[in-house]
Protein backbone atom coordinates (compact mmCIF):
# COMPACT_ATOMS: atom_id res chain seq x y z
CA UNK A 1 1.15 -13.07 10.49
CA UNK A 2 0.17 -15.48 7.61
CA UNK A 3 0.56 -12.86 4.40
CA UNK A 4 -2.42 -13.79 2.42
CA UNK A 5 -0.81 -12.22 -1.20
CA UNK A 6 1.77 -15.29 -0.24
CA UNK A 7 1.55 -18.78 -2.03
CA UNK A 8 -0.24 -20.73 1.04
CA UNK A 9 -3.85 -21.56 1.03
CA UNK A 10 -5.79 -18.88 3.32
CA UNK A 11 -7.74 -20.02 6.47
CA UNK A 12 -11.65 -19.54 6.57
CA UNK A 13 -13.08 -17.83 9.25
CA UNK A 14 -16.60 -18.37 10.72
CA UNK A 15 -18.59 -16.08 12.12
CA UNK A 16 -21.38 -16.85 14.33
CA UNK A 17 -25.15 -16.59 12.57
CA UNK A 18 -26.59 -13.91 14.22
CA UNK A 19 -30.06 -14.13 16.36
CA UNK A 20 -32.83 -16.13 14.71
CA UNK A 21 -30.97 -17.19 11.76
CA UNK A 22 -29.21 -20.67 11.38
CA UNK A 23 -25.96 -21.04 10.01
CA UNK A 24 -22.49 -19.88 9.68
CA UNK A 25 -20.91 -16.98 7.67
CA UNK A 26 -17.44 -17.86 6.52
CA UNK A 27 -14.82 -14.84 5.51
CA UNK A 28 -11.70 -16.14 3.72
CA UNK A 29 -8.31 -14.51 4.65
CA UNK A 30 -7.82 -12.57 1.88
CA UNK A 31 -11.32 -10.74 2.16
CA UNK A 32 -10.48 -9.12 5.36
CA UNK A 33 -6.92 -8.46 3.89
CA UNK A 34 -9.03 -6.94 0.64
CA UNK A 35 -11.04 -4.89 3.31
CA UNK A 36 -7.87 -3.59 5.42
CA UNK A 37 -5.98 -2.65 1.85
CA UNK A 38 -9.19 -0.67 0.85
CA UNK A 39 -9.48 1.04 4.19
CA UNK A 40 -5.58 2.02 3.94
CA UNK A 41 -5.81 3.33 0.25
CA UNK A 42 -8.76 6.09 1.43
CA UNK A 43 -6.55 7.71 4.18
CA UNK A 44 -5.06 10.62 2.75
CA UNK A 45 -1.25 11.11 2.51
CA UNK A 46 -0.74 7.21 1.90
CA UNK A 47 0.89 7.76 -1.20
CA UNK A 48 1.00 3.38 -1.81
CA UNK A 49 1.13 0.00 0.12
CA UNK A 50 3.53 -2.33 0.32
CA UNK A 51 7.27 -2.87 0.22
CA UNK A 52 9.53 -2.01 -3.36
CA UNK A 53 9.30 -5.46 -4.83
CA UNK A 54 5.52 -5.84 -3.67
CA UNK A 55 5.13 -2.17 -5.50
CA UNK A 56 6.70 -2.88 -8.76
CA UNK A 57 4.70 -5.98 -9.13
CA UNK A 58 1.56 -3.97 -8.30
CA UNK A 59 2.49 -1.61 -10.98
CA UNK A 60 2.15 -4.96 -13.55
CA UNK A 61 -0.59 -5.80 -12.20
CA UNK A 62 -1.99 -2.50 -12.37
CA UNK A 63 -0.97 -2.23 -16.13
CA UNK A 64 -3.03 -5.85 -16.70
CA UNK A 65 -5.84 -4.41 -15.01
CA UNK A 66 -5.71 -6.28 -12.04
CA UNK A 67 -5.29 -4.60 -9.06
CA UNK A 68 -4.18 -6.44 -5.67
CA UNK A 69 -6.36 -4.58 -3.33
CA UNK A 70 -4.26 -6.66 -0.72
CA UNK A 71 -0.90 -5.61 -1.73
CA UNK A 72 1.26 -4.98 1.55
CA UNK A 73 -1.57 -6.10 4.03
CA UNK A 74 -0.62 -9.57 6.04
CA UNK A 75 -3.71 -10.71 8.18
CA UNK A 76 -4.22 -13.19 10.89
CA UNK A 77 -7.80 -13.96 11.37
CA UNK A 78 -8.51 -16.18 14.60
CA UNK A 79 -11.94 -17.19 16.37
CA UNK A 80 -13.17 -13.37 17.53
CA UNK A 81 -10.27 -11.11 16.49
CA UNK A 82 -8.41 -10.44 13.82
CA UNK A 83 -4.52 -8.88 13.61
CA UNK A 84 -3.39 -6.70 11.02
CA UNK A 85 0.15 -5.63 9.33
CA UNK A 86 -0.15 -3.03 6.49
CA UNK A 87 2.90 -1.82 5.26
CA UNK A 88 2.66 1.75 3.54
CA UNK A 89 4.83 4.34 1.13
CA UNK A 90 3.55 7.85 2.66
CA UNK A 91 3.36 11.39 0.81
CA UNK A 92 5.66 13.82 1.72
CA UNK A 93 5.70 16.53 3.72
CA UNK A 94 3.20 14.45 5.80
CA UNK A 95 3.57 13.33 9.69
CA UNK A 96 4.42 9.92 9.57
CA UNK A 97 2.58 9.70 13.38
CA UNK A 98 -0.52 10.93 11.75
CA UNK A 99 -0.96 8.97 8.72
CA UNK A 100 -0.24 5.81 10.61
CA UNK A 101 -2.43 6.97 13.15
CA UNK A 102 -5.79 7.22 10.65
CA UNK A 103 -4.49 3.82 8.92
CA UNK A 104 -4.80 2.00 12.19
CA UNK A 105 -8.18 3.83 12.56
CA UNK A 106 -9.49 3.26 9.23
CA UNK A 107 -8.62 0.14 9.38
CA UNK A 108 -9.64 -0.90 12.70
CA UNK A 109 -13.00 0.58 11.54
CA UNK A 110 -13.42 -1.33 8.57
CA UNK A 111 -12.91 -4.50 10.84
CA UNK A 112 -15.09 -3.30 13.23
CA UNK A 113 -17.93 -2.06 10.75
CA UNK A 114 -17.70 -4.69 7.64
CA UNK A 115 -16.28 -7.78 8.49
CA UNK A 116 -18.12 -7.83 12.45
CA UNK A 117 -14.91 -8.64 14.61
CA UNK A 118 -12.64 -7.31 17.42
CA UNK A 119 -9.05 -5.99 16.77
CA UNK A 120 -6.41 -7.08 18.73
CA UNK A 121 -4.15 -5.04 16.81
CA UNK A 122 -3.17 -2.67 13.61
CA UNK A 123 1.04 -2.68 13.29
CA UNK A 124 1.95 0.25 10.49
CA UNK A 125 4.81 0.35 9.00
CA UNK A 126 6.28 3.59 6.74
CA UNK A 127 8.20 1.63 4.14
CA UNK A 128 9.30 4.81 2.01
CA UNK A 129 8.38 8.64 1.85
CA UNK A 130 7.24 9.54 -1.68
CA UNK A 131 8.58 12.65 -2.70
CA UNK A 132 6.71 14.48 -5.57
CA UNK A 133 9.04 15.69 -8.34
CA UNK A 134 8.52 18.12 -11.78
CA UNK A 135 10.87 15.17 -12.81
CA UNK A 136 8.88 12.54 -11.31
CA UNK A 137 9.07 9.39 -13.81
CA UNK A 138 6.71 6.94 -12.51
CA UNK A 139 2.95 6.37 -14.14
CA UNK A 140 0.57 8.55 -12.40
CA UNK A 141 -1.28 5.14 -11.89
CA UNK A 142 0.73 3.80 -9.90
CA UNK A 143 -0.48 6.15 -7.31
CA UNK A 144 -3.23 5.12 -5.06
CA UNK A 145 -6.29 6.70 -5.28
């Protein structure tokens, strides 16, 4: 999986013109891995995405104002399909099964729906289990919403 948040240059994908029109639609790498992060966020009981280092340089980037929607998605993007890794820090007391279970969904949909390809696959994986304390010192904007 080529991790589009990395320091390579992102491939282009093309996707056919559809009937009647001429031309080609190209969707950059980190588009679909925009798409896939937004998808992720909406499910309820992802608490973030994104491994600890990827997080704490989210919550800079959050603090400049700009956001990595992509943060903990890797994409690979090929002629018809596309393949996606998301990485995710879930709520707790939520079933791990069922979170990742409406991430792959949401996300497959959002594939499906916006950017107009197949899925050959949606890996999740539960990073961390956030556990909501009175004592609980991180920003309350670090939290996805």
């Amino acid at each position: 999986m080529a991790n589009v948040t990395g320091g390579t240059q992102p491939k282009a994908q093309v996707v056919p013109a559809s009937q009647g029109a001429a031309g080609k639609t190209t969707i950059e790498d980190a588009v679909v891995a925009k798409i896939a992060g937004i998808a992720a966020r909406e499910v309820d009981g992802v608490y973030a995405l994104g491994g600890g280092a990827a997080r704490m340089m989210g919550a800079i980037r959050d603090a400049l104002n700009t956001t990595d929607l992509a943060q903990g998605i890797s994409v690979e993007v090929g002629e018809t399909q596309v393949a996606v890794d998301v990485t995710i820090v879930a709520e707790y007391p939520v079933s791990l099964q069922k979170v990742a279970d409406q991430v792959r969904a949401a996300i497959h949909r959002a594939m499906v729906e916006l950017v107009g390809m197949d899925v050959a696959e949606v890996n999740v994986t539960v990073n961390d289990v956030h556990i909501p304390s009175e004592d609980d010192d991180e920003a309350p904007e670090a939290r996805v919403q």
